[in-house]
Protein backbone atom coordinates (compact mmCIF):
# COMPACT_ATOMS: atom_id res chain seq x y z
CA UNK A 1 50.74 -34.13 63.39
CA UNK A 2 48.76 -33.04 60.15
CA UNK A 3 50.52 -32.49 57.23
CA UNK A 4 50.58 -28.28 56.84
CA UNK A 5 49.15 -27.60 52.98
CA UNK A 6 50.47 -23.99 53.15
CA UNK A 7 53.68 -22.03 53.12
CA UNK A 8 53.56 -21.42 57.15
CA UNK A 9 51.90 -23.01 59.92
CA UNK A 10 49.90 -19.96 60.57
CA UNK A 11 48.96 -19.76 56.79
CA UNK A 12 47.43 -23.57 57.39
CA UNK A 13 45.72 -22.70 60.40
CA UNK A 14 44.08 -19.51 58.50
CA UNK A 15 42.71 -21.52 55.71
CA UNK A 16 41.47 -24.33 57.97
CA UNK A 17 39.37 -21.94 59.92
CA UNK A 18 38.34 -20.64 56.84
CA UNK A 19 37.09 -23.50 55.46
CA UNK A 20 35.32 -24.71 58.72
CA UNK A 21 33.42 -21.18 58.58
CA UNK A 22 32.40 -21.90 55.37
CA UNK A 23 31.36 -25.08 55.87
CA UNK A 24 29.04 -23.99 58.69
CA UNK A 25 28.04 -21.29 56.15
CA UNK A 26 26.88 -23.93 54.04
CA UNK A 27 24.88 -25.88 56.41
CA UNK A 28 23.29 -23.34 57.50
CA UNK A 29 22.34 -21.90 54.05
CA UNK A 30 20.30 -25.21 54.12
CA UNK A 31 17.53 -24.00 56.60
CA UNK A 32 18.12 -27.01 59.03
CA UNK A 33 15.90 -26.17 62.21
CA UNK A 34 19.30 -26.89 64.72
CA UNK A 35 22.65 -25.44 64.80
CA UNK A 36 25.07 -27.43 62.64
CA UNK A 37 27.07 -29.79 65.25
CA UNK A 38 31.03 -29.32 64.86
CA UNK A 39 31.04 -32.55 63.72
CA UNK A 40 28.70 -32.21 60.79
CA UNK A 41 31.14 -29.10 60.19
CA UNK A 42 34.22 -30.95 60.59
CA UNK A 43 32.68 -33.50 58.02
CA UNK A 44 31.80 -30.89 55.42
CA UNK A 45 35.19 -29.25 55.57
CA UNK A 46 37.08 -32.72 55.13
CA UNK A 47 38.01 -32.55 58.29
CA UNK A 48 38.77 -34.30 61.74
CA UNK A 49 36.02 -33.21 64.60
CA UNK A 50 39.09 -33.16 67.17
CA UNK A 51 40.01 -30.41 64.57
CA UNK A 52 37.14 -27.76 65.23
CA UNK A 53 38.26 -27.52 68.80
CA UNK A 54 41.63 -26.06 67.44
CA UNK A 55 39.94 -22.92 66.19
CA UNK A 56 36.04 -22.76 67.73
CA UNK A 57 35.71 -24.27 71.45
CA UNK A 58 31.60 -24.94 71.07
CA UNK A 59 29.05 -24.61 68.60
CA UNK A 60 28.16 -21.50 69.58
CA UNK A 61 31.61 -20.06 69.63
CA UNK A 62 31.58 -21.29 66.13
CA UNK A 63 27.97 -19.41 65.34
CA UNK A 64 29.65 -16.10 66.86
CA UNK A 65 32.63 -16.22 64.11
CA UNK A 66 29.94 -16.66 61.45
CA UNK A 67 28.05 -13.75 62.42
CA UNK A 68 31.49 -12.03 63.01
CA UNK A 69 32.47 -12.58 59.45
CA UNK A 70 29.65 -12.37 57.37
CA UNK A 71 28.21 -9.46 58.08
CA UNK A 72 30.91 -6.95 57.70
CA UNK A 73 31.66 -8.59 54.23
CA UNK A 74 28.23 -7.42 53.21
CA UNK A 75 28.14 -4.15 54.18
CA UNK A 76 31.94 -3.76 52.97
CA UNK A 77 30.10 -5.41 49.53
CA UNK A 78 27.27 -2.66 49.29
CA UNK A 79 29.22 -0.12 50.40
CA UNK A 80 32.27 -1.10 47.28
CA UNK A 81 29.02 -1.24 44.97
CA UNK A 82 27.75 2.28 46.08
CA UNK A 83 31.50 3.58 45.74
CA UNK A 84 32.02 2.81 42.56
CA UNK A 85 28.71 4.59 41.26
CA UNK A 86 29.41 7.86 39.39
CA UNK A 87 26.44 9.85 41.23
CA UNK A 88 24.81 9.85 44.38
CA UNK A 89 21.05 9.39 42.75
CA UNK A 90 23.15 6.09 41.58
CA UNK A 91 24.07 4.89 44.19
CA UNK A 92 20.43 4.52 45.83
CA UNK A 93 20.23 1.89 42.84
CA UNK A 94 23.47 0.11 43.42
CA UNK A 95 22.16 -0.09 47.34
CA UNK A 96 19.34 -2.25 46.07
CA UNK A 97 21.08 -3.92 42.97
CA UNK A 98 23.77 -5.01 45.67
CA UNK A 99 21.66 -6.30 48.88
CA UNK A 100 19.54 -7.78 46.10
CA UNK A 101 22.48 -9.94 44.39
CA UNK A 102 23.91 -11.09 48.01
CA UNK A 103 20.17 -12.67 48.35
CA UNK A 104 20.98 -14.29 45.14
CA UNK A 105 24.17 -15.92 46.32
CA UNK A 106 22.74 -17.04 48.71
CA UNK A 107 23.94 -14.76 51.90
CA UNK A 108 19.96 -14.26 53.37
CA UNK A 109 19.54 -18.13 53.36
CA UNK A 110 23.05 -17.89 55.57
CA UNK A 111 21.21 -14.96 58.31
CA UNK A 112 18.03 -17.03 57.87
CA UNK A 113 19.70 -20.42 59.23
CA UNK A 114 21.65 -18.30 61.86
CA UNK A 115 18.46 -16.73 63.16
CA UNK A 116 16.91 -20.32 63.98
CA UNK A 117 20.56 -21.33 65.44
CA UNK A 118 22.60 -18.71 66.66
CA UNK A 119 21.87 -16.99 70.19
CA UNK A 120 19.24 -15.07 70.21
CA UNK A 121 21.29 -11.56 71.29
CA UNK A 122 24.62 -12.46 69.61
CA UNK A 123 21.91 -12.16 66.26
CA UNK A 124 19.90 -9.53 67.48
CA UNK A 125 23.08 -7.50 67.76
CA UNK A 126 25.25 -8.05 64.46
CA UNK A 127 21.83 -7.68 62.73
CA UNK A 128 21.32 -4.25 64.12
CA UNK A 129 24.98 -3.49 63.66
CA UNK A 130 24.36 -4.36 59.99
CA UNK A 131 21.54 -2.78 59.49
CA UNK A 132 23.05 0.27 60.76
CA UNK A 133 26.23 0.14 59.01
CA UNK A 134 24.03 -0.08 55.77
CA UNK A 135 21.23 2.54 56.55
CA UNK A 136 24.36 5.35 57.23
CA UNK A 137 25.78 5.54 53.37
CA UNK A 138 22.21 5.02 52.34
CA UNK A 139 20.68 7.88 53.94
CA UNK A 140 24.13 10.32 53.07
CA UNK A 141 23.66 8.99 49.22
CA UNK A 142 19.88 10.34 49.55
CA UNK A 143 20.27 13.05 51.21
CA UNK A 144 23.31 14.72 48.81
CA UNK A 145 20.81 13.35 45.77
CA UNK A 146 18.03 15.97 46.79
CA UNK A 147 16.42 13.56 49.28
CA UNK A 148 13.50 15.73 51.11
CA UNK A 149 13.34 13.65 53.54
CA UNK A 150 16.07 11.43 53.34
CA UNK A 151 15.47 8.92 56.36
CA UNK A 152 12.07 8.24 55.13
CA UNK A 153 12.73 7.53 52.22
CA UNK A 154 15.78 4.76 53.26
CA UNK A 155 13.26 3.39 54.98
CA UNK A 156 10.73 2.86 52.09
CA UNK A 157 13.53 1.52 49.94
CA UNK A 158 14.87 -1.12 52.53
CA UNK A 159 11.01 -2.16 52.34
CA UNK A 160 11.44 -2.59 48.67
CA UNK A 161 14.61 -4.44 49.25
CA UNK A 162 13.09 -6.43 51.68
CA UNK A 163 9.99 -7.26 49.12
CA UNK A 164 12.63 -8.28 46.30
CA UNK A 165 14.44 -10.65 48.73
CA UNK A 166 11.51 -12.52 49.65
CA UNK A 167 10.64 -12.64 45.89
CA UNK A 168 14.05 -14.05 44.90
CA UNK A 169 13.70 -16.73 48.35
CA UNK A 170 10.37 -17.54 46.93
CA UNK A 171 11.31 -18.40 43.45
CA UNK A 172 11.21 -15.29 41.13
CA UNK A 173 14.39 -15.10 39.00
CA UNK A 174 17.07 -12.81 40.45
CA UNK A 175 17.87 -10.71 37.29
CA UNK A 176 13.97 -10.19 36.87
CA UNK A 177 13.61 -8.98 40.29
CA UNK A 178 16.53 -6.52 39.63
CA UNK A 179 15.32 -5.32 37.08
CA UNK A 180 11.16 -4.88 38.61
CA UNK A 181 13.36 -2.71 41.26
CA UNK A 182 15.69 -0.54 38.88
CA UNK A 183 11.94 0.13 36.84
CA UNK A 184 10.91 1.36 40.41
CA UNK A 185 13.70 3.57 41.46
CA UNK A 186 14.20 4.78 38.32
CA UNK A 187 11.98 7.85 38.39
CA UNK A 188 13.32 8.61 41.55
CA UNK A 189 16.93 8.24 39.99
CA UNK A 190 15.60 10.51 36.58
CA UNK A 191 14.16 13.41 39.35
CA UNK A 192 17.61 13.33 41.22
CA UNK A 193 19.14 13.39 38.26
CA UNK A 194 16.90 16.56 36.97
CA UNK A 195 16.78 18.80 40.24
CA UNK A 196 21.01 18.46 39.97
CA UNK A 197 20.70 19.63 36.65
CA UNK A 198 18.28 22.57 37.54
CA UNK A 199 20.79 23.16 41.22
């Protein structure tokens, strides 16, 4: 039996499965065209391959737990950015700032190399989940900063989102492309700001 490097057996058997999650988190953050095999996983997490069938009973079983885990701790990390700005006009920045730094570390190379592994619908649906999840605070923040039409213009700043991620995936340093956004919302932020004032 495998020496247990925890306090209890269930301790060990949580940090093993998280370290096999993020070891398929890390191969797939690599772009490789296939699914990462459990024992390329097993390898990566120092390992034994019989291991992996402890906690995941076939690559894709092991896919669905990635998709399970990531994507409520990015919505949980936009949504603790957005909390902690003071207004709402704010929080449409720290929206952006947020989903923009999660590119940087790395997260949208993760959902890239899921979307050429993971099943199809398993994807589809976590990504619409997420999407969701992250559109709902969005449009409230917008729509209690003045917002005219506050589902529009979610949907115009997701594009901008979208447009910085692709920058920072194609090269252009993270902090600048933070910045080129914050210049862009910023007269948006200034009006909010104003019509409060004037309210």
């Amino acid at each position: 039996m495998p020496k247990i490097q925890a306090a209890t057996v269930a301790e060990h058997r949580s940090l093993q499965r998280r370290a096999l999650l993020d070891a398929a988190r890390d191969i797939l953050a690599l772009g490789a065209p296939e699914a990462p095999s459990l024992s390329a996983v097993a390898q990566r997490a120092g390992l034994a391959r019989s291991s992996v069938y402890l906690y995941f009973r076939s690559r894709e079983d092991l896919l669905e737990a990635v998709i399970a885990d990531m994507f409520p701790r990015w919505s949980g990390f936009v949504a603790e950015r957005m909390d902690s700005a003071a207004t709402a006009a704010e929080q449409v920045l720290a929206y952006a700032d947020a989903n923009l730094e999660l590119v940087a570390q790395g997260e949208h190379a993760v959902m890239r190399g899921l979307a050429m592994a993971a099943p199809g619908a398993a994807l589809a649906e976590s990504s619409r989940v997420l999407h969701e999840q992250l559109r709902v605070p969005l449009v409230d923040a917008l729509a209690r900063s003045g917002a005219a039409q506050p589902q529009h213009t979610a949907e115009l700043i997701q594009a901008v989102v979208r447009a910085g991620s692709q920058m920072i995936e194609d090269g252009v340093r993270p902090e600048d492309v933070r910045g080129l956004v914050e210049q862009l919302l910023e007269p948006y932020l200034h009006a909010a700001d104003r019509s409060r004032a004037v309210g």
